[in-house]
Each structure stands twice: as structure tokens, then as C-alpha cells.
N, C-alpha and C. Protein backbone atom coordinates (compact mmCIF):
# COMPACT_ATOMS: atom_id res chain seq x y z
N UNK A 1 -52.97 27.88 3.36
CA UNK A 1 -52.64 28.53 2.12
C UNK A 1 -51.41 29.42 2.32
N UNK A 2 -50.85 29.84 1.46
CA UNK A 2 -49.58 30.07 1.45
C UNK A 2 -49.80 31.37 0.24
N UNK A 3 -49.86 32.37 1.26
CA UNK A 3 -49.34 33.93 0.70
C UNK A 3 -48.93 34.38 -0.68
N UNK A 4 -49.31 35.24 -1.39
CA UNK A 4 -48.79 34.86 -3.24
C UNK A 4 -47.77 35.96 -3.22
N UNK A 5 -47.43 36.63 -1.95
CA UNK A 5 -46.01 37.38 -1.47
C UNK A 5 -44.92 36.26 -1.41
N UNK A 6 -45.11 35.22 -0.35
CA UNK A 6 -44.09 34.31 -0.13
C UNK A 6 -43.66 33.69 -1.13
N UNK A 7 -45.19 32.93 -2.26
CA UNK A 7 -44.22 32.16 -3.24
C UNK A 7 -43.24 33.14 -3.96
N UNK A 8 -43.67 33.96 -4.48
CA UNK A 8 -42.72 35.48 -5.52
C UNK A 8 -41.76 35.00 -4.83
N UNK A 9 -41.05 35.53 -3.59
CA UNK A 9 -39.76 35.66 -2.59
C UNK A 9 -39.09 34.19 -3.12
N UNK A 10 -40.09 33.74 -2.65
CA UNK A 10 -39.34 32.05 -2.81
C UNK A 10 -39.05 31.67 -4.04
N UNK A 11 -39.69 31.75 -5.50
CA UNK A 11 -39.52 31.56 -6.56
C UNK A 11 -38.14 32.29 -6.86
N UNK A 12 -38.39 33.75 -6.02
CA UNK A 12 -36.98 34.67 -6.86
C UNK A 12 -35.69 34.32 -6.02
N UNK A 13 -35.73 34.08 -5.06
CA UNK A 13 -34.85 33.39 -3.96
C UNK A 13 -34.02 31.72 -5.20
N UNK A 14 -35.26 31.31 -5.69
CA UNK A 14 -34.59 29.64 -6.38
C UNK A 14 -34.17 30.53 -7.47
N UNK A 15 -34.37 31.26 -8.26
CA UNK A 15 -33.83 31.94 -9.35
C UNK A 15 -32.29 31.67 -9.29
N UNK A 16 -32.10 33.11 -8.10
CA UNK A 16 -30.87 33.37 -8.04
C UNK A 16 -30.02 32.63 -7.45
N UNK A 17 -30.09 31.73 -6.91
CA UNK A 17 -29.09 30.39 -6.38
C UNK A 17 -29.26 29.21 -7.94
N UNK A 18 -30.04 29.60 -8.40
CA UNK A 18 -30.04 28.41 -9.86
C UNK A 18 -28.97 29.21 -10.84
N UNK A 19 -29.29 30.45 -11.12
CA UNK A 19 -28.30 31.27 -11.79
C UNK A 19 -26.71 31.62 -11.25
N UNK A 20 -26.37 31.55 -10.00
CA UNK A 20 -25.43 31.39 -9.06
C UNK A 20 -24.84 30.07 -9.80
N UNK A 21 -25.50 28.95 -9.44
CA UNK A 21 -25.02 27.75 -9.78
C UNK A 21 -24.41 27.19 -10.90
N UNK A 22 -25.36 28.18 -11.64
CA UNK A 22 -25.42 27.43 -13.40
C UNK A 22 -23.49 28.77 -13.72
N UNK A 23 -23.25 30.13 -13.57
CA UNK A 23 -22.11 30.48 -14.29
C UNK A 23 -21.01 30.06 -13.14
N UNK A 24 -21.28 29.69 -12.01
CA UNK A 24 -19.84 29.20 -11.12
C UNK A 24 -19.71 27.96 -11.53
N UNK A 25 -20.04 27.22 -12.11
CA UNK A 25 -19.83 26.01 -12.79
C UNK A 25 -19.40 26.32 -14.29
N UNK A 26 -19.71 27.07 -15.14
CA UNK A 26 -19.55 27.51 -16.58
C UNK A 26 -17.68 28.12 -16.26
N UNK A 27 -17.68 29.42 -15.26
CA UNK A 27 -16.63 29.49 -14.85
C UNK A 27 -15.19 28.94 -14.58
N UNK A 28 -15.28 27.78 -13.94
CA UNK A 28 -14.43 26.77 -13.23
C UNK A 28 -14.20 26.08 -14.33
N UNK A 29 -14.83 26.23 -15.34
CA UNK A 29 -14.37 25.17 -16.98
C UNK A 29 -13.12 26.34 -17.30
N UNK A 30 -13.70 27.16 -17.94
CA UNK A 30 -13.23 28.22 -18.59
C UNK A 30 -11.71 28.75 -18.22
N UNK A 31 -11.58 28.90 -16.67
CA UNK A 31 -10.69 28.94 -16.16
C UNK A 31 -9.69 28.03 -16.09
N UNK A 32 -9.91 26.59 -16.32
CA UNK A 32 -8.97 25.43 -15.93
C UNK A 32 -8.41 25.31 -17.37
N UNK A 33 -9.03 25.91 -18.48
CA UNK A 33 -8.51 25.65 -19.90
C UNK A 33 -7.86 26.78 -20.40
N UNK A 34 -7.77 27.69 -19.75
CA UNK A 34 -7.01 28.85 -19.48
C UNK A 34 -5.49 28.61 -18.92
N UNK A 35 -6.06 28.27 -17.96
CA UNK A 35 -4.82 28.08 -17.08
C UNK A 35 -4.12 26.55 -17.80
N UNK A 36 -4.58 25.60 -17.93
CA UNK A 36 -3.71 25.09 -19.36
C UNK A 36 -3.02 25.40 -20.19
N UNK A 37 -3.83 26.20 -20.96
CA UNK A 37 -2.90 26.91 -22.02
C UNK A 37 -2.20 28.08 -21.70
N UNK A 38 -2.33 28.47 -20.94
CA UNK A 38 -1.02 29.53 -20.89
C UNK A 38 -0.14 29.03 -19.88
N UNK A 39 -0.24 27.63 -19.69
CA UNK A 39 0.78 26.89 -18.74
C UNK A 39 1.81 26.78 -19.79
N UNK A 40 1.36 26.02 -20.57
CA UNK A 40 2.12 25.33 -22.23
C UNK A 40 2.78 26.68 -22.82
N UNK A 41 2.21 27.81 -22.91
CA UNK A 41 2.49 29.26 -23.38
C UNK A 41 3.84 29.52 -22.99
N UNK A 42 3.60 29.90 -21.12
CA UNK A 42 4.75 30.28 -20.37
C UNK A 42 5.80 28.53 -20.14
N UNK A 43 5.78 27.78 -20.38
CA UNK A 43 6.58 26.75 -20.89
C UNK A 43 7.07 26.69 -22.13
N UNK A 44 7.03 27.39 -23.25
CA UNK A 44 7.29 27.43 -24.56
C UNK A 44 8.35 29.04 -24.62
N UNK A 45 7.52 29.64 -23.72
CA UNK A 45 8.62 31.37 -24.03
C UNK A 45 9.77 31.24 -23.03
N UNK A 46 9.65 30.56 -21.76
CA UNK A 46 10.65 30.00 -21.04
C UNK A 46 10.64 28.70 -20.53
N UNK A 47 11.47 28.18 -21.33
CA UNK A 47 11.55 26.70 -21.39
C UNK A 47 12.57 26.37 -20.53
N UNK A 48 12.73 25.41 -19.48
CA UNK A 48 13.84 24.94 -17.83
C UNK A 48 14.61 25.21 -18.98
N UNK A 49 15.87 25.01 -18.03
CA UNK A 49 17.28 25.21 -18.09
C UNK A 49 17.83 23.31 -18.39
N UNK A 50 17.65 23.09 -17.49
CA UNK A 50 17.23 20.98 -17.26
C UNK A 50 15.79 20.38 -17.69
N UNK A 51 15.32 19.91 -19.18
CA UNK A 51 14.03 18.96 -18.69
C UNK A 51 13.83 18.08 -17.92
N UNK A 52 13.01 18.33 -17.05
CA UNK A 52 12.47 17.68 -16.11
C UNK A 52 12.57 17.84 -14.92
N UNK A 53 13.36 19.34 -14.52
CA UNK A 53 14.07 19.92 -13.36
C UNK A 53 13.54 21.31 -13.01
N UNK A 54 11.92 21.56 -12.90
CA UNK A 54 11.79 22.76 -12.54
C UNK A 54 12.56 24.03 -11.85
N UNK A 55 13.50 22.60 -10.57
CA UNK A 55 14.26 23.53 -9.83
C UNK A 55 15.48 23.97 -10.41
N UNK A 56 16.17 23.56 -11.78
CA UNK A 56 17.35 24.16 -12.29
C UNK A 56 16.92 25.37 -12.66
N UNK A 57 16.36 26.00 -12.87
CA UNK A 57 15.44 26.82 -13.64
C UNK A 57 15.20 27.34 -14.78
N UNK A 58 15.69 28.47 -15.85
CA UNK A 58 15.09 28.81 -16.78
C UNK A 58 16.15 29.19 -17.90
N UNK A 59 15.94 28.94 -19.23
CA UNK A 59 16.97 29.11 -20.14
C UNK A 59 17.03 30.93 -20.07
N UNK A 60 15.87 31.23 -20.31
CA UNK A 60 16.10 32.91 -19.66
C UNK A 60 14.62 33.64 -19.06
N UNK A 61 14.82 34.39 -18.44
CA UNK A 61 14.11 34.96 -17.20
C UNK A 61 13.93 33.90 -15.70
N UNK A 62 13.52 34.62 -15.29
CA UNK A 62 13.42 34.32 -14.00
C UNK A 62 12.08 33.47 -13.73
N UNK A 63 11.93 33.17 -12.55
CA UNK A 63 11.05 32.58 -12.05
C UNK A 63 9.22 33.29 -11.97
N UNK A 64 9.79 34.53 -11.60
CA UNK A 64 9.35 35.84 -11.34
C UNK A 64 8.48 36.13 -12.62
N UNK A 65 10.07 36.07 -13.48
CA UNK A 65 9.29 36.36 -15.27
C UNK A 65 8.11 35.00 -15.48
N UNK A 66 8.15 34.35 -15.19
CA UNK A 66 7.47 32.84 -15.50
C UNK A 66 5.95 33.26 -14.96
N UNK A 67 6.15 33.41 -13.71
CA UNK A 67 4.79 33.78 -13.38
C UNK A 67 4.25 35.36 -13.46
N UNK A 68 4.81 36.17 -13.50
CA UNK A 68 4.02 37.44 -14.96
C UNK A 68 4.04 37.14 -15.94
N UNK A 69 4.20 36.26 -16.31
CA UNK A 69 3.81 36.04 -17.88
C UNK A 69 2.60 35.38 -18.03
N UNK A 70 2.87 34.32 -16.83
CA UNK A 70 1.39 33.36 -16.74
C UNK A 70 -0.06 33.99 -15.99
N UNK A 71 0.27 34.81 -15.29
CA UNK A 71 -0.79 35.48 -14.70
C UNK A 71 -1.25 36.92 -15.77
N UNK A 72 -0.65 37.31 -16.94
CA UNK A 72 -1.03 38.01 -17.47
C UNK A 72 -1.68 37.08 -18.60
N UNK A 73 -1.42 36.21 -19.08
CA UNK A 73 -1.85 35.59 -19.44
C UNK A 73 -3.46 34.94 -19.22
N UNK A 74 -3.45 34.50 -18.24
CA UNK A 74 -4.52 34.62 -17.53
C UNK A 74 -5.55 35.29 -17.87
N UNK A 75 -5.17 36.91 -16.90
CA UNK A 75 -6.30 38.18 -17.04
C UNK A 75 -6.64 38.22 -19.17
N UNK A 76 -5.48 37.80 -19.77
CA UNK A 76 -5.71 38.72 -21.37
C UNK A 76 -6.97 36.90 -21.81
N UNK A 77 -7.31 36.09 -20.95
CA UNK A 77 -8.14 35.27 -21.39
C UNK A 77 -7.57 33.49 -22.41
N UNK A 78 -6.15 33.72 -21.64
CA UNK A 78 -4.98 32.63 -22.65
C UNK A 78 -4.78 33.21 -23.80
N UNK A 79 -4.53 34.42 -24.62
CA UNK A 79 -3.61 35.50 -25.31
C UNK A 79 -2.41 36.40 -24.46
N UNK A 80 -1.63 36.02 -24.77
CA UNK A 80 -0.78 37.16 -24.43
C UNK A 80 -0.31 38.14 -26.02
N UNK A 81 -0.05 39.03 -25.80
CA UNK A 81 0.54 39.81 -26.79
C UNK A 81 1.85 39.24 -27.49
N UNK A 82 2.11 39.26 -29.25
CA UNK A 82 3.02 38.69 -29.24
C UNK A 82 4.30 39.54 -29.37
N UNK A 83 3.88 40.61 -28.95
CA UNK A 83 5.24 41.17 -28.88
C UNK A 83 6.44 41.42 -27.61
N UNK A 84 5.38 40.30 -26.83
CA UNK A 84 5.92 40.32 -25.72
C UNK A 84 7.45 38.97 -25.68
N UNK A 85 8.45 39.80 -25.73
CA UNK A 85 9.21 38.50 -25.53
C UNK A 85 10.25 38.43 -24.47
N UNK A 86 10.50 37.63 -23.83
CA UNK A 86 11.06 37.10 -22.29
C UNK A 86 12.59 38.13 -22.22
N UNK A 87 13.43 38.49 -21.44
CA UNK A 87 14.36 38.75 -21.11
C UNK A 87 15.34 37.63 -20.92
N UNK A 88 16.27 38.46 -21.33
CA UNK A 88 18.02 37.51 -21.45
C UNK A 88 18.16 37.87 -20.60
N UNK A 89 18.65 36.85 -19.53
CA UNK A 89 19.20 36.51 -18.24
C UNK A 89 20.51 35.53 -18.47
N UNK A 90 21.66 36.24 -18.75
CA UNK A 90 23.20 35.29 -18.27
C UNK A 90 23.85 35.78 -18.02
């Protein structure tokens, strides 16, 4: 027979690896459709310099600007503020 201490432990033990499981999976969605759209975002407020030439680089801001924009983007949940608009760089 088997202790009605151990099952508890063990039951609450499967809990929390089932609940673990179930939002790191909910997560990894959420995030990849994020990071989509504020790919398209920071591609639309600074659009290359060359299509199809990442490395020519940017009609204006920097590279720099590209990715603060996209990583704030990010944290605000794929909103950025719209009063945010890119810097003239020529």
C-alpha cells in the first residue's frame, strides 16, 4: 500500500509539470505571432534602401533603429505607439 502522503506529493508534483506544460506551449504561440507582426511593423516604418537587400540598408534609421523598434514592439505585445516615428538619416 502506498501512503495517502505520497499520492498528495505525487498528484501535486503531476499538477505542476501539467500546468508548466500546458502555458509554455500557449506561450511559444503567442510569441511567434508577435514577433510576426511587428516584423511586418518594423518593415513598414523602415522599409530597405534596395528590395531584397537587407544589407543595403534602410530608407531611414539605422539598423540599431530597426531593432528598437522591433524589440519594443515586442515587450508593448505587437503595438507600438503611434506616435512613434523613425528618424531621418541622410
Amino acid at each position: 500500500m502506498v501512503p495517502a502522503k505520497l499520492k498528495n506529493r505525487t498528484a501535486l508534483v503531476t499538477l505542476f509539470f501539467l500546468l508548466y506544460a500546458l502555458t509554455a506551449q500557449s506561450a511559444l504561440a503567442i510569441t511567434a505571432e508577435v514577433a510576426k507582426k511587428c516584423g511586418e511593423l518594423a518593415d513598414k516604418v523602415y522599409p530597405p534602401l534596395v528590395p531584397g537587400n537587407p544589407a543595403a540598408g534602410h530608407l531611414n534609421g539605422t539598423s540599431q533603429d530597426v531593432q528598437d523598434y522591433f524589440n519594443k514592439c515586442v515587450a508593448n505585445g505587437g503595438k507600438v505607439p503611434e506616435g512613434q516615428a523613425p528618424k531621418e538619416t541622410k
